[in-house]
N, C-alpha and C. Protein backbone atom coordinates (compact mmCIF):
# COMPACT_ATOMS: atom_id res chain seq x y z
N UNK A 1 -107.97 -103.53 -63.67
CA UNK A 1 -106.62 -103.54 -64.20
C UNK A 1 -106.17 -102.09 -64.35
N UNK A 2 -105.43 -101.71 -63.51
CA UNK A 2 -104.92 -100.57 -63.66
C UNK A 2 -103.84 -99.79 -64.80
N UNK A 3 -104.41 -98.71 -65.15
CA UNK A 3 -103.17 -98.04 -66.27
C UNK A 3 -103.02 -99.58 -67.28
N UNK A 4 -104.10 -100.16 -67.87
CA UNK A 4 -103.84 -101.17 -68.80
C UNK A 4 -104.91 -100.33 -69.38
N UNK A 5 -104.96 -99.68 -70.66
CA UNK A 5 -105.69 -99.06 -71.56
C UNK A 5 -105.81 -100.30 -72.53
N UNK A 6 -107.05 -100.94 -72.63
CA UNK A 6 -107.39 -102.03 -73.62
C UNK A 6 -108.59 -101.51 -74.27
N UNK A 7 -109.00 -101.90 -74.99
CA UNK A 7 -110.48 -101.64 -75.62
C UNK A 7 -111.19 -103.26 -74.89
N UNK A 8 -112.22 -102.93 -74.84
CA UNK A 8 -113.70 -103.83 -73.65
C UNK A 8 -113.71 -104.78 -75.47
N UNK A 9 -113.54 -104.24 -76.39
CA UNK A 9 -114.29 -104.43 -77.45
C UNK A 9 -113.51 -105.62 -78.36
N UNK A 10 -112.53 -105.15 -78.47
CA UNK A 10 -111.36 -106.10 -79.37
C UNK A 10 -110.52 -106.76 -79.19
N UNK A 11 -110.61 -108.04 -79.54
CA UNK A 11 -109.88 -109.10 -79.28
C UNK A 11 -109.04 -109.70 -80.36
N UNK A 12 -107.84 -109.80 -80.17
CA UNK A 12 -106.89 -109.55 -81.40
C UNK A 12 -106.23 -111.21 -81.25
N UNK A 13 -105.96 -111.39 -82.58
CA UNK A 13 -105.74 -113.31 -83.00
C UNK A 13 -104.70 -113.30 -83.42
N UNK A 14 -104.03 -114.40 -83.72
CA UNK A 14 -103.25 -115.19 -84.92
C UNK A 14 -103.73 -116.48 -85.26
N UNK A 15 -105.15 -116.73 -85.47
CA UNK A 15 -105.51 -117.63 -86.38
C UNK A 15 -104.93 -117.61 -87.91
N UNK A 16 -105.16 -116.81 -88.42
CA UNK A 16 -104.19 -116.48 -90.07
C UNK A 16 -103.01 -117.28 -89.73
N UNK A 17 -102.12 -116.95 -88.98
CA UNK A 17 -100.85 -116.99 -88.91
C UNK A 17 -100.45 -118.59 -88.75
N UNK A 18 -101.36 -119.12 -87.40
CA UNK A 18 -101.44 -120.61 -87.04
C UNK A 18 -101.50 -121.57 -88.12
N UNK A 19 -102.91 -121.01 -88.90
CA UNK A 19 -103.56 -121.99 -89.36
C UNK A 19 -102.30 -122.11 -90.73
N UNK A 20 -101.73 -120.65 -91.20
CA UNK A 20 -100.62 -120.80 -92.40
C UNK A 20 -99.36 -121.75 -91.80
N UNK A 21 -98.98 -121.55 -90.59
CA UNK A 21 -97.64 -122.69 -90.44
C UNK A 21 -98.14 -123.68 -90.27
N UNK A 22 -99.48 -124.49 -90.35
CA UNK A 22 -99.70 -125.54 -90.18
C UNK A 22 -100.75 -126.25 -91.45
N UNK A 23 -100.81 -125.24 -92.25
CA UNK A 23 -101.54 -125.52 -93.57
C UNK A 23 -102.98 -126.61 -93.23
N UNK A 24 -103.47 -125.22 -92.31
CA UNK A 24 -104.73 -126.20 -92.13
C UNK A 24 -105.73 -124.92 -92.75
N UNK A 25 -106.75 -125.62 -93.92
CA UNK A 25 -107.76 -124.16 -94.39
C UNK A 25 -108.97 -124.25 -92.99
N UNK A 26 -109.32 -122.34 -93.77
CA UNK A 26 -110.36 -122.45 -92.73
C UNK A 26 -111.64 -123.27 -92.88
N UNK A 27 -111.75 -123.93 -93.87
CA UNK A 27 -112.64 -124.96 -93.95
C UNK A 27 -112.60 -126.22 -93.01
N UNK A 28 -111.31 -126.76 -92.86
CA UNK A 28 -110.68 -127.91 -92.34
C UNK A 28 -110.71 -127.46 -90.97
N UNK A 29 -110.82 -125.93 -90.52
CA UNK A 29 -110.63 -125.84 -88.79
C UNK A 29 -112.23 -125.85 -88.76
N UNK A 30 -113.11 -124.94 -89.31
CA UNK A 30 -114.13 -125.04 -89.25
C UNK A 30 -114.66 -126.13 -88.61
N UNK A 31 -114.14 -127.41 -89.47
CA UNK A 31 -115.25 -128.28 -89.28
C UNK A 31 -114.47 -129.21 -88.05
N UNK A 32 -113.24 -128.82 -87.78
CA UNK A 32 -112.93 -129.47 -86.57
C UNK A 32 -113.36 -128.71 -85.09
N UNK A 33 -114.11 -127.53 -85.35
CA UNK A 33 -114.35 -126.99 -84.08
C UNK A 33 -115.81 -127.09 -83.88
N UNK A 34 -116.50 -127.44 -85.41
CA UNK A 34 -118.07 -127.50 -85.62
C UNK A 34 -118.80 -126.03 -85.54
N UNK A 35 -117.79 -125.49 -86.35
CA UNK A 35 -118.42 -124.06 -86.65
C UNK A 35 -118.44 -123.72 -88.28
N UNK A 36 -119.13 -122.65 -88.55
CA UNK A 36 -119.24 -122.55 -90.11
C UNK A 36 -118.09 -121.60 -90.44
N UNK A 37 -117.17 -122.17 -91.99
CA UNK A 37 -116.05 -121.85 -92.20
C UNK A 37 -116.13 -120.10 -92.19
N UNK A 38 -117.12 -119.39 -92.52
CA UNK A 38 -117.05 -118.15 -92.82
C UNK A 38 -117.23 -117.52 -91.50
N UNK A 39 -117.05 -118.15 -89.89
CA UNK A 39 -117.06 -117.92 -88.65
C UNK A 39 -115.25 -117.77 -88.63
N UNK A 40 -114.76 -118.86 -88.83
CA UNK A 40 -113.15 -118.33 -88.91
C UNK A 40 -112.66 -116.93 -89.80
N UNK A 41 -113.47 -116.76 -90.99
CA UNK A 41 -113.09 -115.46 -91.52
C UNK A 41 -113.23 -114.58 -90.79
N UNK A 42 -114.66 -114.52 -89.78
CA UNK A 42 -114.95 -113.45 -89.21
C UNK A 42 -113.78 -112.90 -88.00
N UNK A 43 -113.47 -113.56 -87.53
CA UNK A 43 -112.64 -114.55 -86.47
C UNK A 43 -111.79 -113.37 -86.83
N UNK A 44 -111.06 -113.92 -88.05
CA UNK A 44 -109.73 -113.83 -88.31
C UNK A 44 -109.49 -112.14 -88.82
N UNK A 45 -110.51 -111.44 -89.21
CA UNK A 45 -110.60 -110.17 -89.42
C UNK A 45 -110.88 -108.73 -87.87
N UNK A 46 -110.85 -109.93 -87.15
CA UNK A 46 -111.65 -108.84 -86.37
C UNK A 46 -112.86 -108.15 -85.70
N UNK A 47 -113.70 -109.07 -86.90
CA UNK A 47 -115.05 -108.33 -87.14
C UNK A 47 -116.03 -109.34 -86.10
N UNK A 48 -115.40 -110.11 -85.25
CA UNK A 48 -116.12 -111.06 -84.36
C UNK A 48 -115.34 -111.58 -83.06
N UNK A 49 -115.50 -111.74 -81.86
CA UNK A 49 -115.17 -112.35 -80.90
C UNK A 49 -115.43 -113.50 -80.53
N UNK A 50 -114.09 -114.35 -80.30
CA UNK A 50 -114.93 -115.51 -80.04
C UNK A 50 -115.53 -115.67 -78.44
N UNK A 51 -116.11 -116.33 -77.95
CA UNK A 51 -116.42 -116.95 -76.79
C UNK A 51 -115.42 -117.59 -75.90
N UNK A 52 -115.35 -117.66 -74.92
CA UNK A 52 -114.26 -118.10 -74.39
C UNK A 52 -113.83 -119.28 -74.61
N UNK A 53 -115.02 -120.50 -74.43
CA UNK A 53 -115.27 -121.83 -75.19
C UNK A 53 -114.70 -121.78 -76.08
N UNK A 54 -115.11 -120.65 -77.05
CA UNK A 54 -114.04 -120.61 -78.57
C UNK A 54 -113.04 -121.03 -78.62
N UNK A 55 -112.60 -119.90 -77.66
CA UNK A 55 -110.75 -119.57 -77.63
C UNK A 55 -109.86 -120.72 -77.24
N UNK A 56 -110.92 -121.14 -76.00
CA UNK A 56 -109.73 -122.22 -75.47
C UNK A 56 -109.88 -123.43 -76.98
N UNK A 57 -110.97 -123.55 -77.24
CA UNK A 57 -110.98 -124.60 -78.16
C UNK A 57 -110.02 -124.36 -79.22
N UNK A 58 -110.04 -123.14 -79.80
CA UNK A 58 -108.79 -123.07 -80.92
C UNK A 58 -107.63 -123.45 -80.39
N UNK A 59 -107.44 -122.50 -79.03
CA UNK A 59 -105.91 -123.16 -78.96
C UNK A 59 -105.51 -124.50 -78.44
N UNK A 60 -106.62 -124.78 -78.06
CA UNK A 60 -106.19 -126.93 -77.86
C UNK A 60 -106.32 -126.85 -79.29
N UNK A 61 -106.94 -126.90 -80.29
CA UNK A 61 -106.83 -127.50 -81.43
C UNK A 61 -105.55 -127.33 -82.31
N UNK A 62 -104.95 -126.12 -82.28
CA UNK A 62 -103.74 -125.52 -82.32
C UNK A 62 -102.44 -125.82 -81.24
N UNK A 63 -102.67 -126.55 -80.36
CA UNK A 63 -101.59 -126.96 -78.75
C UNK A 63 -101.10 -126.06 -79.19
N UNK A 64 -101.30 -124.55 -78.20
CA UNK A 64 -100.80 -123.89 -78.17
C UNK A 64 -101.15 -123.04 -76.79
N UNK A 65 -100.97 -122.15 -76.23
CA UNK A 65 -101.45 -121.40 -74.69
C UNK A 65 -102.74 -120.74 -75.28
N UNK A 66 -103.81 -120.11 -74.74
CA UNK A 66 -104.76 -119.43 -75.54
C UNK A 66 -103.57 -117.72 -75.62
N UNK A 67 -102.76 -117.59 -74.80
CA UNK A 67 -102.30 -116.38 -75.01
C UNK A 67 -101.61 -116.25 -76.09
N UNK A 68 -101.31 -117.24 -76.86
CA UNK A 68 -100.54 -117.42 -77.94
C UNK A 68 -101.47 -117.17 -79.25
N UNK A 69 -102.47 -117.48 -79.07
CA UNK A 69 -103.67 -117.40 -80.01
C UNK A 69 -103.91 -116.12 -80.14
N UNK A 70 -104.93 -115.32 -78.73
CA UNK A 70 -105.35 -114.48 -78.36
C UNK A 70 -104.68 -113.62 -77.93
N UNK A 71 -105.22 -112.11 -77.81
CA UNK A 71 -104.30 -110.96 -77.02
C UNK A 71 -105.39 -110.15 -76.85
N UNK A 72 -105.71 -109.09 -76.16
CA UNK A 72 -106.04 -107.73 -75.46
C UNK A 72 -105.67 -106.70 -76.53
N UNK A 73 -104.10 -106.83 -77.08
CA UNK A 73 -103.59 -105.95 -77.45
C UNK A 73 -103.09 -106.61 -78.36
N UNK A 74 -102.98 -105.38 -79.76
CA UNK A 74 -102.47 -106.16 -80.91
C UNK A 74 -101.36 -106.69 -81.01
N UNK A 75 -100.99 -108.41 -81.60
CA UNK A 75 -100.16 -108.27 -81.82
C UNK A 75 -99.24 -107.71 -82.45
N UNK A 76 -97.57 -107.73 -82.48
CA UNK A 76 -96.47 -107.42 -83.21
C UNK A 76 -96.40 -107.95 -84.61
N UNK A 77 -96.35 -107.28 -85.05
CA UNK A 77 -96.22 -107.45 -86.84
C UNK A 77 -95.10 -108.22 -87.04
N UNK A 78 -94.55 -109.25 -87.49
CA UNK A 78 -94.08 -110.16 -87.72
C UNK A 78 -93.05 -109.86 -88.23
N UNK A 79 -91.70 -109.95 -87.00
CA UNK A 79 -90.35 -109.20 -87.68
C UNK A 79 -90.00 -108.22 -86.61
N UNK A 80 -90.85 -108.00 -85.91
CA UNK A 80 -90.84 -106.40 -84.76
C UNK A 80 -90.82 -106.89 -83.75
N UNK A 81 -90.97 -108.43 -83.59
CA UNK A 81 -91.24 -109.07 -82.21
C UNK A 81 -89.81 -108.97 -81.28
N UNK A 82 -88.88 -108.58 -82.06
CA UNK A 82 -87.57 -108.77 -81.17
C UNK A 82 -87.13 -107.00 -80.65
N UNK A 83 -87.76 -106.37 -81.16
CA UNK A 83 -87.43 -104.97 -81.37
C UNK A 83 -87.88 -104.37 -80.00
């Protein structure tokens, strides 16, 4: 991928964001993906990548695109998206 400066390393979410417009805890996704709830914290901080398996699985569980979930690059802070 050319002139796309990404980090190999970080993979940036809106699980937080999902799971708040849809008032699902991370307990309740947890156990619908059959992972342990403190795997979504990790998730959701940064501090873990999911698997690809993961990803797609959140975002079917979420019907949503995985690009909608996931990004390369951080998302837009909420409010800046039109800017």
């Amino acid at each position: 991928m050319e002139g796309c400066a990404v980090s190999q390393e970080n993979i940036h979410n809106r699980i937080a964001v999902l799971r708040a417009e849809r008032g699902v805890s991370r307990k309740d996704l947890a156990g619908a993906l059959g992972v342990h709830y403190q795997t979504i914290g990790y998730l959701e901080r940064g501090e873990y990548s999911p698997s690809l398996h993961l990803a797609l699985r959140i975002a079917a569980f979420f019907e949503v695109p995985v690009e909608v979930a996931f990004s390369l690059r951080p998302f837009p802070r909420l409010g800046e998206e039109g800017r």
